[in-house]
Protein backbone atom coordinates (compact mmCIF):
# COMPACT_ATOMS: atom_id res chain seq x y z
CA UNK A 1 -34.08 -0.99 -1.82
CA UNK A 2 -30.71 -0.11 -0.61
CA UNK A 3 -29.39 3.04 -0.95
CA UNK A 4 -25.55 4.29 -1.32
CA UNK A 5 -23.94 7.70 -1.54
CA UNK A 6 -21.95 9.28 -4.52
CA UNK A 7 -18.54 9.79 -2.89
CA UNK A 8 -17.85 13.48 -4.60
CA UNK A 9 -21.12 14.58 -5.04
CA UNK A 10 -23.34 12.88 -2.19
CA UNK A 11 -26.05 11.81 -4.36
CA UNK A 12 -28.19 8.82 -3.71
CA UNK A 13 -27.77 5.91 -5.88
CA UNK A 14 -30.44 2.94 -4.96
CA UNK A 15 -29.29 -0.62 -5.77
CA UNK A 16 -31.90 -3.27 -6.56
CA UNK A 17 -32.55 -5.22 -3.47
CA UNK A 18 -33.11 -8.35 -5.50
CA UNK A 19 -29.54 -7.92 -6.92
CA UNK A 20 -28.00 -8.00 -3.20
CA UNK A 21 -25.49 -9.00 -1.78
CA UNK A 22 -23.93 -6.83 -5.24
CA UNK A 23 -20.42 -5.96 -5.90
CA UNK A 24 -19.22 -4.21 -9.03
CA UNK A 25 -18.58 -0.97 -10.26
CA UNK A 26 -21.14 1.74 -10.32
CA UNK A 27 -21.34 5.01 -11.69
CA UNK A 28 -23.02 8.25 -10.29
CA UNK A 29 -25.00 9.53 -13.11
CA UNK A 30 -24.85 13.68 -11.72
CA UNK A 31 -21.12 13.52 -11.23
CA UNK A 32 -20.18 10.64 -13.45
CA UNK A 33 -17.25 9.58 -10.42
CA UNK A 34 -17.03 6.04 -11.07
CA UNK A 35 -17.30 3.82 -7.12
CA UNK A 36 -16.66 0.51 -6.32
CA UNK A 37 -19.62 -0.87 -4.05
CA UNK A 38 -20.17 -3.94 -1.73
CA UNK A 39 -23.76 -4.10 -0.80
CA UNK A 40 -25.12 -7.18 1.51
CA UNK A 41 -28.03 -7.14 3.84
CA UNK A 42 -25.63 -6.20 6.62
CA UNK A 43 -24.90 -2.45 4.79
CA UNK A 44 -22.59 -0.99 1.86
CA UNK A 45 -18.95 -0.17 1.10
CA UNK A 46 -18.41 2.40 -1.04
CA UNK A 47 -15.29 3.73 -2.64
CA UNK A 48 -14.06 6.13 -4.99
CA UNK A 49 -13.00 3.05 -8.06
CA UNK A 50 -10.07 5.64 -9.45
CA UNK A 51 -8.37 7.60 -6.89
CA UNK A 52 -8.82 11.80 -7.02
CA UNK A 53 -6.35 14.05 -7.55
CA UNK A 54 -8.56 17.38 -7.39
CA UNK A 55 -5.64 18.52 -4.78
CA UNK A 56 -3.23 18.79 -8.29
CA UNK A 57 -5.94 21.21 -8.74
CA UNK A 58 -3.39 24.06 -7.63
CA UNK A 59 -0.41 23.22 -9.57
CA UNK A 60 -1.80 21.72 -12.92
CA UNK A 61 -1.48 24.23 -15.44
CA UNK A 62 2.60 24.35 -14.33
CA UNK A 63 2.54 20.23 -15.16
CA UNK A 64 3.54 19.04 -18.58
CA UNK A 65 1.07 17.08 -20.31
CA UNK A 66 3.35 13.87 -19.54
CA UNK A 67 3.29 14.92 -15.85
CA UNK A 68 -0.85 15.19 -16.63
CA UNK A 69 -0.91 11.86 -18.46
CA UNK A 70 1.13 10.19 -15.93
CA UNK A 71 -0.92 11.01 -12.60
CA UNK A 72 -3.82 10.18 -14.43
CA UNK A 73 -2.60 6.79 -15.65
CA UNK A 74 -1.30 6.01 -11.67
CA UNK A 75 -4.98 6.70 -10.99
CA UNK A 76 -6.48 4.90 -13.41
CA UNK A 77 -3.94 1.72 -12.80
CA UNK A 78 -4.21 1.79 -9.17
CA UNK A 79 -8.05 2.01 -9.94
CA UNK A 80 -7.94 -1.63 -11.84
CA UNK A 81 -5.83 -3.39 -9.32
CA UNK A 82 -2.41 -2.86 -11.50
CA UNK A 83 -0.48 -1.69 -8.50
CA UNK A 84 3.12 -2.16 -9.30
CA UNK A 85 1.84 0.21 -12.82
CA UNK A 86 0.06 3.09 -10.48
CA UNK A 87 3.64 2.99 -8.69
CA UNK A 88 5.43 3.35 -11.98
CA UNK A 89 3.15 5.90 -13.35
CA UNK A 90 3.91 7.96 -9.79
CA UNK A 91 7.90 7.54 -10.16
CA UNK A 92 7.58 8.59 -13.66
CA UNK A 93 5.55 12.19 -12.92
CA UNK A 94 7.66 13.02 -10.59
CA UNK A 95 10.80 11.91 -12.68
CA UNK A 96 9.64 14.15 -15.44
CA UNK A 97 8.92 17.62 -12.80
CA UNK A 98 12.26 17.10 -11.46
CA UNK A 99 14.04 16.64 -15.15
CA UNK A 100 12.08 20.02 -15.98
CA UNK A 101 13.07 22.01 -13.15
CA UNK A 102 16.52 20.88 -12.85
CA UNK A 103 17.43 21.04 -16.75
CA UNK A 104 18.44 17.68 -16.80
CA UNK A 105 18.16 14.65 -18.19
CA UNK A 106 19.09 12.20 -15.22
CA UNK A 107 17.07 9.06 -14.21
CA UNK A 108 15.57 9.30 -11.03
CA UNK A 109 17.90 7.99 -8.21
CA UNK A 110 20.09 11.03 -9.50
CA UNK A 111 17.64 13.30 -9.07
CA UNK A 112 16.08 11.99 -5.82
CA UNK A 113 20.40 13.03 -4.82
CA UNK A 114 20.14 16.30 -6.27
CA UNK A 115 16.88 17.10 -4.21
CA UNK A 116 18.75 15.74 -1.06
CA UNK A 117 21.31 18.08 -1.81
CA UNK A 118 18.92 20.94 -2.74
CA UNK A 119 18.61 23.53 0.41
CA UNK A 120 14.92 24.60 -0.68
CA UNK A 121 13.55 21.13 0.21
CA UNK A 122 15.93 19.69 2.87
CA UNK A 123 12.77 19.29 5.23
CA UNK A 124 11.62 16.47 2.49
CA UNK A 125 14.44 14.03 3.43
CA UNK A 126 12.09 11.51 4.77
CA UNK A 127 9.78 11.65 2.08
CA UNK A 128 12.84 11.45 -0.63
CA UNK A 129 13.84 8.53 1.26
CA UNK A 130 10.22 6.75 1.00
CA UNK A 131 10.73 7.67 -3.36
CA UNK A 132 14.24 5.94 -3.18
CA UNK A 133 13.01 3.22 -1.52
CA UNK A 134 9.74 2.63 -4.06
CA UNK A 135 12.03 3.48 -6.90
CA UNK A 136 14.60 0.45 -5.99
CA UNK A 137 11.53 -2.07 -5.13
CA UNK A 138 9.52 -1.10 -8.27
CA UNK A 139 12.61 -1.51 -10.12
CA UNK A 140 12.99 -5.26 -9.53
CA UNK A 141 10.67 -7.71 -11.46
CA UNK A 142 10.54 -10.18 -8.22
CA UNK A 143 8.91 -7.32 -6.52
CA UNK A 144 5.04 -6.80 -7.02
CA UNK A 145 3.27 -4.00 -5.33
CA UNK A 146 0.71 -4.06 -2.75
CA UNK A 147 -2.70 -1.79 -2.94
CA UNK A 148 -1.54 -0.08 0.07
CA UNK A 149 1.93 0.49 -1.38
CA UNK A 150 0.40 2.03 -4.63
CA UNK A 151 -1.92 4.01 -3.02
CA UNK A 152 1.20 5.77 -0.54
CA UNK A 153 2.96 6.40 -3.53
CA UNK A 154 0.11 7.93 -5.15
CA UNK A 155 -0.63 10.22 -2.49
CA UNK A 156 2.64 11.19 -1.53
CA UNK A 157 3.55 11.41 -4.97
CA UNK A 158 0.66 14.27 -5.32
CA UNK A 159 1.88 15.79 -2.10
CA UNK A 160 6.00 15.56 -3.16
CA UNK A 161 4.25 17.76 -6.49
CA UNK A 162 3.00 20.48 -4.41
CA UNK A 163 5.85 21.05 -2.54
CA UNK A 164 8.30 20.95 -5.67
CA UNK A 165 6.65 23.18 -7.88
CA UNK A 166 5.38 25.96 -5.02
CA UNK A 167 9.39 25.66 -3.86
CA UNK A 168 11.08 25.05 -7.02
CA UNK A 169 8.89 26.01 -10.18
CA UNK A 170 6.63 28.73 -9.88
């Protein structure tokens, strides 16, 4: 019977041998963390289904519950295959940080300006060039994302976080 691992907690999950080669969506009943699995006779591939943002873990009580609900929903989209949504869901949490912290109510592109102008983050210009760069693709409804497009946004998005609210909002 083959056997795969919980990706958070490690825990052994067996698959029924008669139901190989499987693919589909298991769950880790300790941990609940919900994996996507290929199983064949040749092995397994498993992977978190919903990408993890434990990291936030340090800045989430500062985020609004909009900047909560929006991470969450770029997880759960890029976790379904919507990848153009995760990417939205990304621009839009880190639209509403920046709207906070600057007292403003300018669309993003501004905003991506004002932090290129900002002293306190002008190591980040590569990074604000990458979220001007999604933002104008993302923008265009010719323009469908990739998976590995969503998931760089997502994680840089959770990164860009960090850095804004230990340098701008604490």
């Amino acid at each position: 019977m083959p056997e795969i691992r919980c990706v958070e907690c490690g825990m052994g999950i067996y698959i029924d041998a008669m139901g190989t080669p499987y693919e589909g969506e298991v769950g880790c009943p300790n941990c609940r963390t919900r994996m996507q699995v290929y199983v064949s006779q040749d092995g397994s591939r498993v992977e978190r289904k919903y990408p993890s943002y434990n990291e936030l873990k340090e800045v989430w009580e500062i985020l609004s519950e909009v900047e909560k609900k929006s991470i969450s929903e770029a997880s759960l989209s890029l976790g379904v295959g919507a990848y153009t949504a995760s990417e939205m869901m990304s621009l839009r949490c880190l639209e509403s940080i920046l709207r906070r912290i600057y007292g403003t109510s300018e669309m993003l592109g501004k905003l991506i300006e004002r932090m290129e102008n900002d002293n306190r983050l002008s190591d980040l210009k590569g990074i604000l060039s990458y979220f001007k760069d999604v933002r104008n693709r993302v923008a265009h409804p010719e323009k469908v994302s990739s998976k590995l497009e969503a998931k760089s946004t997502f994680q840089m998005t959770k990164r860009l976080l960090i850095e804004i609210v230990n340098r701008l909002g604490r």
